[in-house]
Structure formats: C-alpha cells, structure tokens
C-alpha atoms as a PDB file:
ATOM      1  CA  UNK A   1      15.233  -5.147  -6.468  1.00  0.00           C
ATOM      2  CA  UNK A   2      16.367  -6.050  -2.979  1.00  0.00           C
ATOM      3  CA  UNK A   3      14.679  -5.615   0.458  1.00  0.00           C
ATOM      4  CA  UNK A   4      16.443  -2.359   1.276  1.00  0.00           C
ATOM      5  CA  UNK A   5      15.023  -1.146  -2.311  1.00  0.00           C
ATOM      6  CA  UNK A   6      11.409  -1.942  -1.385  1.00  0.00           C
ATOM      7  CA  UNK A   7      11.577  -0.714   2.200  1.00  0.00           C
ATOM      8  CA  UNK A   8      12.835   2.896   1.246  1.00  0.00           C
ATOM      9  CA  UNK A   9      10.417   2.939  -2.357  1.00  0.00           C
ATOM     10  CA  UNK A  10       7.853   2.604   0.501  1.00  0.00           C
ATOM     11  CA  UNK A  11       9.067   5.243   2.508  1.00  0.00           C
ATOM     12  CA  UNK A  12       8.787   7.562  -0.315  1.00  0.00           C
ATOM     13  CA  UNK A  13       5.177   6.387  -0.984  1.00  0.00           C
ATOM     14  CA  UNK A  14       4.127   7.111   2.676  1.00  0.00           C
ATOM     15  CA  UNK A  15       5.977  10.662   2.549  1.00  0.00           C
ATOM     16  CA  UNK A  16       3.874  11.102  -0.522  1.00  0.00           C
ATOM     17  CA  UNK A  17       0.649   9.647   0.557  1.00  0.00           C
ATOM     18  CA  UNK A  18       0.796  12.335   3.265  1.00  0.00           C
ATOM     19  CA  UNK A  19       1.223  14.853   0.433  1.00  0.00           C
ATOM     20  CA  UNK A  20      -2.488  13.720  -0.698  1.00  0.00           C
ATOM     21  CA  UNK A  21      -3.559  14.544   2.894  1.00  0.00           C
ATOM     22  CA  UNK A  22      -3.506  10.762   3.860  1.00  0.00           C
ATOM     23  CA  UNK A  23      -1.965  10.031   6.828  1.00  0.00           C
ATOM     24  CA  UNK A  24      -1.297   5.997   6.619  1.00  0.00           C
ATOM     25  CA  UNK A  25      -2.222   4.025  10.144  1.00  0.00           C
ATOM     26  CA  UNK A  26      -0.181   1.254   8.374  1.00  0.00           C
ATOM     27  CA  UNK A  27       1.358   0.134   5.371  1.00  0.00           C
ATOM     28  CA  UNK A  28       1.267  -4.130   4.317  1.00  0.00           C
ATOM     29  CA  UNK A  29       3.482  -5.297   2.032  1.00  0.00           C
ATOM     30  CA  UNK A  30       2.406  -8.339   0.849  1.00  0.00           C
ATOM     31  CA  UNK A  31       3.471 -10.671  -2.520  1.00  0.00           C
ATOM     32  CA  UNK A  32       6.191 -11.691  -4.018  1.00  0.00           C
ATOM     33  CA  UNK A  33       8.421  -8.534  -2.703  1.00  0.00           C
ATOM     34  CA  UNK A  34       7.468  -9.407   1.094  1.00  0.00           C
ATOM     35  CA  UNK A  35       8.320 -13.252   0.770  1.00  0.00           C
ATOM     36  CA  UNK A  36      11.599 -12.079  -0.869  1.00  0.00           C
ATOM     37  CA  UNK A  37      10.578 -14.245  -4.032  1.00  0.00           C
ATOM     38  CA  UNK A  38      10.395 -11.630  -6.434  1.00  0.00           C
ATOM     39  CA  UNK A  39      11.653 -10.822 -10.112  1.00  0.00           C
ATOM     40  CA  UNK A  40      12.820  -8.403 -11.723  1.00  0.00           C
ATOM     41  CA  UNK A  41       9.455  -7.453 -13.572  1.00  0.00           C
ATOM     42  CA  UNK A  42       7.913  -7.768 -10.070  1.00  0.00           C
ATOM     43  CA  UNK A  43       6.112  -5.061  -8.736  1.00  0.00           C
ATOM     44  CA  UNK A  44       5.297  -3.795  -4.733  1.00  0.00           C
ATOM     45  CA  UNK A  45       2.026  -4.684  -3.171  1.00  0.00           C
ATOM     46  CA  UNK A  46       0.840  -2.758  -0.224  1.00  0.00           C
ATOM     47  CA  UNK A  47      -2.434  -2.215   1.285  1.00  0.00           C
ATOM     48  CA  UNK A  48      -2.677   1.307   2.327  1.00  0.00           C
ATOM     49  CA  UNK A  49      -4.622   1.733   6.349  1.00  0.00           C
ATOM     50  CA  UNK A  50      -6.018   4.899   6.840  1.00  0.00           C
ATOM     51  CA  UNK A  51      -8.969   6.396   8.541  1.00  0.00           C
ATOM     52  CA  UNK A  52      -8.532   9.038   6.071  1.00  0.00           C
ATOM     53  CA  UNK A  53     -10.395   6.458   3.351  1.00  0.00           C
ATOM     54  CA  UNK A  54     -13.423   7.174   4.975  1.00  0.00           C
ATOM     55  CA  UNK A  55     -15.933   8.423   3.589  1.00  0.00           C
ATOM     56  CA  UNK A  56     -14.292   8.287   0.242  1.00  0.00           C
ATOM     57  CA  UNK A  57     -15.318   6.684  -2.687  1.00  0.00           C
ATOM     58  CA  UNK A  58     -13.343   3.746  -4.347  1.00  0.00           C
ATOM     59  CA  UNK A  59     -12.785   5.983  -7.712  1.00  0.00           C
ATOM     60  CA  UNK A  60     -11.651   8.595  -5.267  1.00  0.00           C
ATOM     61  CA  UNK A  61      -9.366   6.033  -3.628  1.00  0.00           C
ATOM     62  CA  UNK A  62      -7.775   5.491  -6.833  1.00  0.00           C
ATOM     63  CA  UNK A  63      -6.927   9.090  -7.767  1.00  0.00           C
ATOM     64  CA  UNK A  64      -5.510   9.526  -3.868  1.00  0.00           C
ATOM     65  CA  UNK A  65      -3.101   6.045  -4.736  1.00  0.00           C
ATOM     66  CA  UNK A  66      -2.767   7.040  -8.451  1.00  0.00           C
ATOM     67  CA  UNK A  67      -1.226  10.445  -7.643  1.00  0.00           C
ATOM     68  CA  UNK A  68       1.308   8.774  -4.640  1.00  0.00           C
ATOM     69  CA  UNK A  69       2.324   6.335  -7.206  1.00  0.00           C
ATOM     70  CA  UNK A  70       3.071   9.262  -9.997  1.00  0.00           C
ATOM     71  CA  UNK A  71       5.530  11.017  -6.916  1.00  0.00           C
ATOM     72  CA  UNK A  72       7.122   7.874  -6.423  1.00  0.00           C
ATOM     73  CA  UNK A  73       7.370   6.561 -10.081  1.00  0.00           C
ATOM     74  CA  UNK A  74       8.230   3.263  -9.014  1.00  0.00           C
ATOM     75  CA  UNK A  75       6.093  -0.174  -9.915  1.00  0.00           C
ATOM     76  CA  UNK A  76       3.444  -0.033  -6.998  1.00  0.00           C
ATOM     77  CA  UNK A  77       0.193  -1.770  -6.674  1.00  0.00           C
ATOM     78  CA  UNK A  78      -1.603  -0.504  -4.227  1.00  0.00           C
ATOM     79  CA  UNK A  79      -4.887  -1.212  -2.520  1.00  0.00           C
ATOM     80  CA  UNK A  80      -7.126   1.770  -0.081  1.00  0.00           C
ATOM     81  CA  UNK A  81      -8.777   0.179   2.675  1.00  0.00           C
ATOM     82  CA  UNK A  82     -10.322   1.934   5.871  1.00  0.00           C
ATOM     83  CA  UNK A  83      -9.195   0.539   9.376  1.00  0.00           C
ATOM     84  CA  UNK A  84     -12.485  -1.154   9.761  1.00  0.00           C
ATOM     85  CA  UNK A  85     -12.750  -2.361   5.923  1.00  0.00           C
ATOM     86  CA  UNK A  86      -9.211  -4.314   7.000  1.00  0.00           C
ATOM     87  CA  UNK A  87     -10.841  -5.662  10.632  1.00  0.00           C
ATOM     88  CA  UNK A  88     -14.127  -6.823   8.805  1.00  0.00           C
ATOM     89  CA  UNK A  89     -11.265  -8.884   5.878  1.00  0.00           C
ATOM     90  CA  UNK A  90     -14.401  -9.634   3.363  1.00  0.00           C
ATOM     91  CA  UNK A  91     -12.302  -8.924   0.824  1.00  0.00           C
ATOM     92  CA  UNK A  92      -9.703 -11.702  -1.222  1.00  0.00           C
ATOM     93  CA  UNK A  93      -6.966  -8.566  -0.866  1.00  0.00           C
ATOM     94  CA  UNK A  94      -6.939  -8.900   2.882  1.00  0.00           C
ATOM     95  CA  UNK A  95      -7.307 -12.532   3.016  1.00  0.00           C
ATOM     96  CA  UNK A  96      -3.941 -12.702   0.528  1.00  0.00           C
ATOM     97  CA  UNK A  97      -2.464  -9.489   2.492  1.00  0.00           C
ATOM     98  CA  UNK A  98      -3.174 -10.916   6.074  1.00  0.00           C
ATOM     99  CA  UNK A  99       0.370 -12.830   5.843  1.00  0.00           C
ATOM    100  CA  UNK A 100       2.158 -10.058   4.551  1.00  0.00           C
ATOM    101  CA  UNK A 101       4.358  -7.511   7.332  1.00  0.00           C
ATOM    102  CA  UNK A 102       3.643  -3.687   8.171  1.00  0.00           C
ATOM    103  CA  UNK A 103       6.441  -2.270   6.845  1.00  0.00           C
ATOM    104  CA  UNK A 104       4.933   1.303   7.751  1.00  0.00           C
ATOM    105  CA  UNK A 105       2.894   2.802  10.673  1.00  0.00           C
END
C-alpha cells in the first residue's frame, strides 16, 4: 500500500481511537510502512500517546487498541504507551519506534 494509504488508514484509527474515549497526544509510525520499505503482506506499526493510558492496565490497553483496530479493519499493530512510559523509553518498542515520524497529534 502506498504512503497516502497508510496516512489516511491512520486517520481512521485516530477517529476511532477517540470513539474508545482515547484522545491520542500522538501517533508514531514506525517499520517498514514509515521507511517506505514495505510489502504487500506488511502491516502498520504505530505507538499510540495518550494520557488517557493511565491508569489502565496492559490487558485493558489491548481491548481499547483491539476494538480501534476492528473499526478500522485494516492490518494494524499497535502498541499503548502513556506520555511518560514513552519519555522514560525502557522499553525495545520505543527504542525501535524512536526513529519512526508522528504522523498524528
């Protein structure tokens, strides 16, 4: 899929993020689809920015992402981190995701 493909599939996942009452501070994409290197089997990696993580669990995290994914039916792989979880960067995600743009926010 091509750049204008990935931008507005993200779009739609913000529009339905905010549907799960999470209001995105920013978006990453990061991967193959931000380095433009990506196949046809590939699918979208974000990291999802919200204060709205807080206080929420990570199964919970996954049922938010889970149901934005199920609006957007499109191959997403998505990660939940709170603004301070993404300034602290223990993580490999971040590390990995640290060269990839904000596309959203």
């Amino acid at each position: 899929m091509d750049q204008a493909t990935v931008l507005k599939i993200i779009r739609e996942f913000g529009k339905a993020l905010e549907t799960e009452r999470i209001k995105p501070q920013k978006i990453i994409l990061f991967g193959s689809c931000s380095t433009q290197t990506q196949r046809p089997d590939s699918d979208i990696d974000l990291v999802v920015i919200s204060e709205d993580f807080i206080g929420k669990g990570y199964w919970e995290r996954i049922d938010i992402l889970a149901a934005a994914i199920c609006r957007v039916f499109e191959p997403i792989e998505a990660v939940a981190m709170t603004p301070e979880e993404w300034e602290r960067g223990d993580s490999l995600i971040v590390d990995y995701a640290r060269s990839g743009q904000v596309v959203y926010g």
